[in-house]
PDB file of N, CA and C in Angstrom:
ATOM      1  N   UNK A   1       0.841  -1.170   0.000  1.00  0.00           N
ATOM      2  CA  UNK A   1       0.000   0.000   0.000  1.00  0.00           C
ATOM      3  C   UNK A   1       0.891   1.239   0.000  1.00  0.00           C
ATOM      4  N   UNK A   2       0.544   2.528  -0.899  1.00  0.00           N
ATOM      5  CA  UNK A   2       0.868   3.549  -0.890  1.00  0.00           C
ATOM      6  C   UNK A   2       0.805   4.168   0.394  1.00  0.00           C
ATOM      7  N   UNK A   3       1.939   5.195   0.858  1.00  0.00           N
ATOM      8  CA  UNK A   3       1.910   6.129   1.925  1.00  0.00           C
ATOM      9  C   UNK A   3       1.363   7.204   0.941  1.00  0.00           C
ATOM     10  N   UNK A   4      -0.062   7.450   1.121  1.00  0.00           N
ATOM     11  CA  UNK A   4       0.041   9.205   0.542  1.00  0.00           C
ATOM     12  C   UNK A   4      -0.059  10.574   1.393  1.00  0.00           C
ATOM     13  N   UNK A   5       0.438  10.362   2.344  1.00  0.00           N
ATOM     14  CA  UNK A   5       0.647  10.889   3.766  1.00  0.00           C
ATOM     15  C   UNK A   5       2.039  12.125   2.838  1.00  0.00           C
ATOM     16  N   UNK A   6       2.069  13.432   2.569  1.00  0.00           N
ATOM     17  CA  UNK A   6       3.473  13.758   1.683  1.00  0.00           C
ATOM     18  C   UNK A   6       4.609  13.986   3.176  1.00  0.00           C
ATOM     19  N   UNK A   7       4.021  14.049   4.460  1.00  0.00           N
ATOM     20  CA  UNK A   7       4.607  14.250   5.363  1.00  0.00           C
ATOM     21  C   UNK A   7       6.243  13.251   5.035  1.00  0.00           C
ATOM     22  N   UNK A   8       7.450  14.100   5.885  1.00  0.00           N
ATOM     23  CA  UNK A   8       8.569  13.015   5.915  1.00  0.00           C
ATOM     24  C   UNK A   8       8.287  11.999   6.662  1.00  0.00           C
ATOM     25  N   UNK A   9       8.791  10.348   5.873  1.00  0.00           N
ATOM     26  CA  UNK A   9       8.523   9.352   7.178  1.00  0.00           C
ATOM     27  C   UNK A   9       9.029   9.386   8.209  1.00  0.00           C
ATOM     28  N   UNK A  10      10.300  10.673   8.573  1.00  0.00           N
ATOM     29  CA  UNK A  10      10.912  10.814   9.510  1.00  0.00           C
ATOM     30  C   UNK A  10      10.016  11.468  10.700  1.00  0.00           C
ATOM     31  N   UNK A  11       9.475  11.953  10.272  1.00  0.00           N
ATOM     32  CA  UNK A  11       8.239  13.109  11.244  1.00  0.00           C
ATOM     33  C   UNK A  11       7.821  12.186  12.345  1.00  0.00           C
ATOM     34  N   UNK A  12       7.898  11.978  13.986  1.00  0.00           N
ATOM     35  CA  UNK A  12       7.501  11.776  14.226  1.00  0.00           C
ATOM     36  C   UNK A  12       5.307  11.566  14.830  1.00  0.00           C
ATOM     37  N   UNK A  13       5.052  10.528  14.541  1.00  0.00           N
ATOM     38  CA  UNK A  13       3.305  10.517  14.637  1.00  0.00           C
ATOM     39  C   UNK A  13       3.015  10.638  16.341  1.00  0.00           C
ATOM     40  N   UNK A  14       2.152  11.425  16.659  1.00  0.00           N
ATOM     41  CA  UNK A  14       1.065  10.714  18.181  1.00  0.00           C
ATOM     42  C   UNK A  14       0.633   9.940  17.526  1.00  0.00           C
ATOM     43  N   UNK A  15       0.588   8.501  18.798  1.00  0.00           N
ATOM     44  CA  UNK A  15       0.392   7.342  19.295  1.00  0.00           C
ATOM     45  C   UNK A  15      -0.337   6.924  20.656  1.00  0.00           C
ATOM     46  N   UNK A  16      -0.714   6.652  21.074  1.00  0.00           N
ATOM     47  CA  UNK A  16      -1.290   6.310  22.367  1.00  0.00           C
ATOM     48  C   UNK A  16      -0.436   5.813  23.186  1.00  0.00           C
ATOM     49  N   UNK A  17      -0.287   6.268  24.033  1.00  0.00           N
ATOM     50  CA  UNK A  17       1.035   5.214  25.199  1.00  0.00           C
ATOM     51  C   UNK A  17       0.498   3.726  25.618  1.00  0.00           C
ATOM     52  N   UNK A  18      -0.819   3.567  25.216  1.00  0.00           N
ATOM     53  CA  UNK A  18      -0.598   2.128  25.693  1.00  0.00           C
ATOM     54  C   UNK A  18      -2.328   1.682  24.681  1.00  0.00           C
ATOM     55  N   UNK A  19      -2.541   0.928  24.815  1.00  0.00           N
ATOM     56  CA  UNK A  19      -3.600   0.277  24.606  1.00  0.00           C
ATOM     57  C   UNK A  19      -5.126   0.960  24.313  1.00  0.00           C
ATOM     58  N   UNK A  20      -5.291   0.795  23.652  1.00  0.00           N
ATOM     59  CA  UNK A  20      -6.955   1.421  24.148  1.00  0.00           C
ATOM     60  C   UNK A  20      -8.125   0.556  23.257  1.00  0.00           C
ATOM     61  N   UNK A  21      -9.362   1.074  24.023  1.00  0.00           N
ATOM     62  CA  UNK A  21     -10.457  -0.078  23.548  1.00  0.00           C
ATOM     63  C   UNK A  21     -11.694   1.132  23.398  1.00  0.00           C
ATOM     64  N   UNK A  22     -12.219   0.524  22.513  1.00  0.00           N
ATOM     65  CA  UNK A  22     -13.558   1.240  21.658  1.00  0.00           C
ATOM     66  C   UNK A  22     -14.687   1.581  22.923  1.00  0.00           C
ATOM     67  N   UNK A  23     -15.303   2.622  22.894  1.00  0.00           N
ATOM     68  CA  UNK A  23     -16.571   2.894  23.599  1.00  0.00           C
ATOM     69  C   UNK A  23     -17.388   3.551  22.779  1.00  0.00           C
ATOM     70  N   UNK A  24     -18.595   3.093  22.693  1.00  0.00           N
ATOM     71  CA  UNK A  24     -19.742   3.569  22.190  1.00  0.00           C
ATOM     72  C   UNK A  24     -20.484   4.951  23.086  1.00  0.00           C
ATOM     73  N   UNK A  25     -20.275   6.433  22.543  1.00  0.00           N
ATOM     74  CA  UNK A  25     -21.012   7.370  22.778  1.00  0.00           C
ATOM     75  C   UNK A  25     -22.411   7.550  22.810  1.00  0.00           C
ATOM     76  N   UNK A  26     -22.724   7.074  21.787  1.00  0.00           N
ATOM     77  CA  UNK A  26     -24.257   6.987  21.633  1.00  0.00           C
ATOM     78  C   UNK A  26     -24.666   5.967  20.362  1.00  0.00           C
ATOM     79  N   UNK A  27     -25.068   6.888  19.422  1.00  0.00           N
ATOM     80  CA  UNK A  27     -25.569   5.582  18.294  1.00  0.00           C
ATOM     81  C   UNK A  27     -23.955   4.899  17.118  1.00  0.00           C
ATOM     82  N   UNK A  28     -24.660   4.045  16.712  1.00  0.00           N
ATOM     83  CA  UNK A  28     -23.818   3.705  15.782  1.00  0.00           C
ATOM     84  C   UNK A  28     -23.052   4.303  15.218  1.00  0.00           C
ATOM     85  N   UNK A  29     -21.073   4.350  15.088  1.00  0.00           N
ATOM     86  CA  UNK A  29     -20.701   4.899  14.746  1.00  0.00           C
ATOM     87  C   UNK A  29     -20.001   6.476  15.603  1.00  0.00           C
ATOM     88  N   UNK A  30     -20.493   6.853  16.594  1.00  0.00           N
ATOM     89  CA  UNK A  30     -20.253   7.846  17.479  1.00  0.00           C
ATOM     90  C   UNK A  30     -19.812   7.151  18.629  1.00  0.00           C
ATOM     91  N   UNK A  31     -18.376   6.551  18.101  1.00  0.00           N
ATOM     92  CA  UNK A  31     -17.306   5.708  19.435  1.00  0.00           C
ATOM     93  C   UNK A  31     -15.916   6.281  19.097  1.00  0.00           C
ATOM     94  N   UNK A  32     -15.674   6.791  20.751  1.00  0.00           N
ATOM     95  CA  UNK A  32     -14.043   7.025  20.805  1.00  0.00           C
ATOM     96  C   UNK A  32     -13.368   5.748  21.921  1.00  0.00           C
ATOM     97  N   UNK A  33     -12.101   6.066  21.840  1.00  0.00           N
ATOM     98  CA  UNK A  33     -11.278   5.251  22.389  1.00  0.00           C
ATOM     99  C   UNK A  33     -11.060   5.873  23.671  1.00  0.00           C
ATOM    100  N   UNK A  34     -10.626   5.017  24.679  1.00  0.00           N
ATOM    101  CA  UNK A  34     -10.264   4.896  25.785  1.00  0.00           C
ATOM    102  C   UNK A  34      -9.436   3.693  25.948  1.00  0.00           C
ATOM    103  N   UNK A  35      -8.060   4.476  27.192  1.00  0.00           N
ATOM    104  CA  UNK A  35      -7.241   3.714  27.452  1.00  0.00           C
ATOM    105  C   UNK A  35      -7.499   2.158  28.051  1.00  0.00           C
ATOM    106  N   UNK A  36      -6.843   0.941  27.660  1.00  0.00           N
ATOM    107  CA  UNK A  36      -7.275  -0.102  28.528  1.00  0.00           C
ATOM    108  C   UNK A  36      -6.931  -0.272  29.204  1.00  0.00           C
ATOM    109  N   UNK A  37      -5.923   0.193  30.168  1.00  0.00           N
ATOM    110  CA  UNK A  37      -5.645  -0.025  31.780  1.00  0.00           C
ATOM    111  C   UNK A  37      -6.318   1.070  32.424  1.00  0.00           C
ATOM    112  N   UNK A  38      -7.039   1.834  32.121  1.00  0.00           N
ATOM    113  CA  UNK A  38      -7.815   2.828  33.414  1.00  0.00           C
ATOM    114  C   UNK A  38      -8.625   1.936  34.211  1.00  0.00           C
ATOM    115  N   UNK A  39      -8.977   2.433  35.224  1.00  0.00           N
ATOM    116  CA  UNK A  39      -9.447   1.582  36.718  1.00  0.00           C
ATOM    117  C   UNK A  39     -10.786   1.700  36.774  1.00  0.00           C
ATOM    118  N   UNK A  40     -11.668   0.919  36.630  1.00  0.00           N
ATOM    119  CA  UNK A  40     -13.020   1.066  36.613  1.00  0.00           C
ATOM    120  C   UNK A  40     -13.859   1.887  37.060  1.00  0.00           C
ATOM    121  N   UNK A  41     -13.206   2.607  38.581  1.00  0.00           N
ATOM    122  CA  UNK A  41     -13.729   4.124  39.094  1.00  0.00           C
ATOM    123  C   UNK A  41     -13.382   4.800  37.978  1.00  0.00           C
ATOM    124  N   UNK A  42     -11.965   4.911  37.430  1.00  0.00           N
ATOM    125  CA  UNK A  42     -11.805   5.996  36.468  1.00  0.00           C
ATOM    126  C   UNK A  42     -12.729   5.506  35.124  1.00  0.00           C
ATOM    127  N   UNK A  43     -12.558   4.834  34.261  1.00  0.00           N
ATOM    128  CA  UNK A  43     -13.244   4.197  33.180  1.00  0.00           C
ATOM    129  C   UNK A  43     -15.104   5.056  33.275  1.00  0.00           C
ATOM    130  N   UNK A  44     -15.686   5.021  34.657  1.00  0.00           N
ATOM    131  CA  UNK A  44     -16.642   5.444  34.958  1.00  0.00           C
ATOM    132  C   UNK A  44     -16.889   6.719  35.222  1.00  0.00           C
ATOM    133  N   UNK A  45     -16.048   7.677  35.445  1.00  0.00           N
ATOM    134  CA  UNK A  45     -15.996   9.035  36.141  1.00  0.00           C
ATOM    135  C   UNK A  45     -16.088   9.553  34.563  1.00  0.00           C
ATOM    136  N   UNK A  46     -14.732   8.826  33.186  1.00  0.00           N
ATOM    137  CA  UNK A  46     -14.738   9.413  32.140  1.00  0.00           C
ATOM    138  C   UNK A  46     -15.895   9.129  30.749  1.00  0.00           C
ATOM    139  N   UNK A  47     -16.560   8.039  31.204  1.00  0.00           N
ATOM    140  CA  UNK A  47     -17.671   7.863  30.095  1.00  0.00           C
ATOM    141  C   UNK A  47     -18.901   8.496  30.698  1.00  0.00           C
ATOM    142  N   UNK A  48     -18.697   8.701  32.058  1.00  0.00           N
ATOM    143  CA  UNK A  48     -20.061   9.350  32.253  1.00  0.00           C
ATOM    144  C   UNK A  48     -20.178  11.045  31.606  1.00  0.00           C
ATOM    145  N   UNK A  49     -19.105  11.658  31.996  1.00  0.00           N
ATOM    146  CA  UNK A  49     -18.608  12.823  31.482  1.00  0.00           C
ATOM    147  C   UNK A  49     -18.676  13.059  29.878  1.00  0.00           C
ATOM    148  N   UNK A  50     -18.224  12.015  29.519  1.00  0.00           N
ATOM    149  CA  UNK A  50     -17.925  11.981  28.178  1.00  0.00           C
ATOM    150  C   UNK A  50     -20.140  11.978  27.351  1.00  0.00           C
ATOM    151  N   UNK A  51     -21.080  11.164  28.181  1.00  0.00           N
ATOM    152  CA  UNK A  51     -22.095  10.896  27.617  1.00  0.00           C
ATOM    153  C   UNK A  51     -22.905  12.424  27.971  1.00  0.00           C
ATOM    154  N   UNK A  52     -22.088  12.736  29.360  1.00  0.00           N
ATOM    155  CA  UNK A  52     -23.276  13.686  29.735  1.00  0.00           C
ATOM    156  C   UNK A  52     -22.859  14.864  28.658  1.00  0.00           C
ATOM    157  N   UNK A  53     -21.796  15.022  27.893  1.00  0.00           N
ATOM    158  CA  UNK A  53     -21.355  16.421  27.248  1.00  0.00           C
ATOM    159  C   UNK A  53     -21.313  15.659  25.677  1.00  0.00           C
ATOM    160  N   UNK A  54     -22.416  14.718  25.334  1.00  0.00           N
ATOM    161  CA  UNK A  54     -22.072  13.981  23.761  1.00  0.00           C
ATOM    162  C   UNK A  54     -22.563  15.008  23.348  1.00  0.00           C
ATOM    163  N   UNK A  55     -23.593  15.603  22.971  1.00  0.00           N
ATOM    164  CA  UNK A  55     -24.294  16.699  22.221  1.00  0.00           C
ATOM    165  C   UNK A  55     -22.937  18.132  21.709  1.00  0.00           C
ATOM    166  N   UNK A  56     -21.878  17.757  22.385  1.00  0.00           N
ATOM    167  CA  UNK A  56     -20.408  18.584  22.116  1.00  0.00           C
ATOM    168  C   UNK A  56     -19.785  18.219  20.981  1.00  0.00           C
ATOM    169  N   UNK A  57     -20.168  17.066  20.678  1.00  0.00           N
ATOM    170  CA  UNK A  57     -19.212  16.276  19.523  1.00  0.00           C
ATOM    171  C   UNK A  57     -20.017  16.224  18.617  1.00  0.00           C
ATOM    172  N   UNK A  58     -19.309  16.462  17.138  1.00  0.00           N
ATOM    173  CA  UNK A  58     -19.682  16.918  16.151  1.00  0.00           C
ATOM    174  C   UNK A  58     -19.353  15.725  15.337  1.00  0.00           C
ATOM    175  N   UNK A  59     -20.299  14.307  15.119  1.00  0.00           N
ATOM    176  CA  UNK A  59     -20.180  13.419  14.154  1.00  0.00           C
ATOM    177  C   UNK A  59     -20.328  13.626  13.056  1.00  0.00           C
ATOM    178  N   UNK A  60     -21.112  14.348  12.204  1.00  0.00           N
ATOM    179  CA  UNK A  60     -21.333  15.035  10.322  1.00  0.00           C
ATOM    180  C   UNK A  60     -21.537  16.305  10.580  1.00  0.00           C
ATOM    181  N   UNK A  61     -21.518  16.357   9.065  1.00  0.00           N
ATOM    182  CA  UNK A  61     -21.066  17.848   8.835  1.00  0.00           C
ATOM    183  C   UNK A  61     -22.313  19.003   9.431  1.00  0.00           C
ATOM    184  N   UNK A  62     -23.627  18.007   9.257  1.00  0.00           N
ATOM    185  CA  UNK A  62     -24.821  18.422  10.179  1.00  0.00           C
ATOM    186  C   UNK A  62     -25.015  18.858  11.494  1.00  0.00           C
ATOM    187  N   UNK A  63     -23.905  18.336  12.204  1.00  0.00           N
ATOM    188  CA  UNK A  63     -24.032  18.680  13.489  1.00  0.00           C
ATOM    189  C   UNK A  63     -23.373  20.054  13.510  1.00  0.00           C
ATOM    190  N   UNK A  64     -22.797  20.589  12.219  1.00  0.00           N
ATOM    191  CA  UNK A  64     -21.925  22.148  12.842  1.00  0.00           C
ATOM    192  C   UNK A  64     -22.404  23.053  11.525  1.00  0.00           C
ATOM    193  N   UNK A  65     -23.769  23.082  11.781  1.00  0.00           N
ATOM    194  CA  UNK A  65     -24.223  24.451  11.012  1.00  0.00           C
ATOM    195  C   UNK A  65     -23.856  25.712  11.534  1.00  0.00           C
ATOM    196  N   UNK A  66     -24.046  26.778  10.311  1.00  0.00           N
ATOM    197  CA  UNK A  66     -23.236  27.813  10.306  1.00  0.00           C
ATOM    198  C   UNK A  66     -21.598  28.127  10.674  1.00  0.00           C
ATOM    199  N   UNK A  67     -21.131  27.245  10.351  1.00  0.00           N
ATOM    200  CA  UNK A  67     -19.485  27.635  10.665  1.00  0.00           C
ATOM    201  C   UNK A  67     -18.849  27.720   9.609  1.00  0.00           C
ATOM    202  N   UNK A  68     -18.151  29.187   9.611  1.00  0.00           N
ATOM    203  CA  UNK A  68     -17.564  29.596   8.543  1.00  0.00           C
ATOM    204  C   UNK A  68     -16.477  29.164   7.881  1.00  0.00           C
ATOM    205  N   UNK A  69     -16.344  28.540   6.816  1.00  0.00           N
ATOM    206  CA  UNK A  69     -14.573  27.747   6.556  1.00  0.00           C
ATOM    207  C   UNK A  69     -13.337  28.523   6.789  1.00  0.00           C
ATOM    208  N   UNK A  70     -13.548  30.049   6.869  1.00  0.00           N
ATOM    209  CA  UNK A  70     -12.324  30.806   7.184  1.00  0.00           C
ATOM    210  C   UNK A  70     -12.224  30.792   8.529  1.00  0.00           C
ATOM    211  N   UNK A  71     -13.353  30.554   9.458  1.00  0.00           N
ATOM    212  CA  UNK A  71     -12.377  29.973  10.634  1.00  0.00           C
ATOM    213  C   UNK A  71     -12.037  29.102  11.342  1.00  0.00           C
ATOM    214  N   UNK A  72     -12.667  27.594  10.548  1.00  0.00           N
ATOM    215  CA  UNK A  72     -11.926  26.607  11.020  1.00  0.00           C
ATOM    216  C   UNK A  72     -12.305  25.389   9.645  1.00  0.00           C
ATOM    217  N   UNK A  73     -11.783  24.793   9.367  1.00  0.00           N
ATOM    218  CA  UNK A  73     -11.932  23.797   8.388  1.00  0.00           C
ATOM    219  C   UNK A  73     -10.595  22.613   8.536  1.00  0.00           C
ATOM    220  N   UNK A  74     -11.427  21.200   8.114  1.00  0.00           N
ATOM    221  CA  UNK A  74     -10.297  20.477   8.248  1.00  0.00           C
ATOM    222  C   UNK A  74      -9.972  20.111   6.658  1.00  0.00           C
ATOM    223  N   UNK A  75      -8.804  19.856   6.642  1.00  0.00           N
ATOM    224  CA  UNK A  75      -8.312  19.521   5.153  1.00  0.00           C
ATOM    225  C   UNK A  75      -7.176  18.210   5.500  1.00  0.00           C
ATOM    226  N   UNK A  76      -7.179  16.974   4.327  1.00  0.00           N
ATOM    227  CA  UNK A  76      -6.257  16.232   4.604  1.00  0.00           C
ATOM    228  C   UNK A  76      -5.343  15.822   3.717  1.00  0.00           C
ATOM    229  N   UNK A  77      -4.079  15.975   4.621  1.00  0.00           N
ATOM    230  CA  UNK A  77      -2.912  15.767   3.544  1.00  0.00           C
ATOM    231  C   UNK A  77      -2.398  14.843   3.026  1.00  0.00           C
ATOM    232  N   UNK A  78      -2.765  14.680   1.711  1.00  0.00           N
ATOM    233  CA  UNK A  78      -2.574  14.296   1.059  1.00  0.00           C
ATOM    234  C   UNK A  78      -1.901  14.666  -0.389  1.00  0.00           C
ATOM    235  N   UNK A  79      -1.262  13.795  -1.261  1.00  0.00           N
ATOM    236  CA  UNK A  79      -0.885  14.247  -2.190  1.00  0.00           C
ATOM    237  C   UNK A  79      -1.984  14.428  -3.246  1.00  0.00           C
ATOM    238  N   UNK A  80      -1.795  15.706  -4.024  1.00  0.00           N
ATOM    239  CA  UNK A  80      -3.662  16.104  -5.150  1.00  0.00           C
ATOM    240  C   UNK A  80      -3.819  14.699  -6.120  1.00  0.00           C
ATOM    241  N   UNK A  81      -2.246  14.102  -6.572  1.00  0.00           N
ATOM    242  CA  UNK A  81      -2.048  13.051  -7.774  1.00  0.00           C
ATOM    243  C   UNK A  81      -3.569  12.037  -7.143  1.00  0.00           C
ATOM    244  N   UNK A  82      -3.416  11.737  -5.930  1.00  0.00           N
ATOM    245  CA  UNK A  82      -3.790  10.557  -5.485  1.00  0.00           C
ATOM    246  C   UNK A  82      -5.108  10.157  -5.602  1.00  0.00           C
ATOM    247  N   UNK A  83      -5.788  11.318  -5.510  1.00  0.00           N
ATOM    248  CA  UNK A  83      -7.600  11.053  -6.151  1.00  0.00           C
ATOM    249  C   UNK A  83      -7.610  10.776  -7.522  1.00  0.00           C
ATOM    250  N   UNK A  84      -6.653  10.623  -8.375  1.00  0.00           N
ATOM    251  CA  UNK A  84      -6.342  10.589  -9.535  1.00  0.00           C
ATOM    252  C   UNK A  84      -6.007   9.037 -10.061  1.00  0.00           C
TER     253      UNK A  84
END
């Protein structure tokens, strides 16, 4: 498989320091990760937090009406050849 990443492979990436396992936010598809050694008090303190503030997270492009592309937009790098 192609890297079309144009970044140097030297560049170091973030990584996770250790492990992590899928949690479901709400419906299908609206799951982030969490570490797998957190402690079940913690595991609980952060999904509760995480469910009570879901309406924060922006799964499609639907969820963030009116926002202007000049002040925030994501773009990904890639090389232009590659849709090609």
């Amino acid at each position: 498989m192609n890297d079309l990443d144009p970044k140097p492979n030297d560049e170091p990436r973030v990584e996770p320091r250790e492990e992590t396992v899928s949690w479901r936010m709400g419906q299908l598809g609206q799951d982030t990760r969490l570490g797998s050694t957190l402690k079940e008090e913690e595991k609980a303190m952060i999904t509760a937090i995480l469910a009570k503030n879901s309406d924060l997270f922006a799964w499609t492009i639907t969820d963030m009406p009116g926002i202007d592309p000049r002040i925030i937009s994501h773009k990904l790098s890639i090389y232009k050849e590659a849709s090609q």
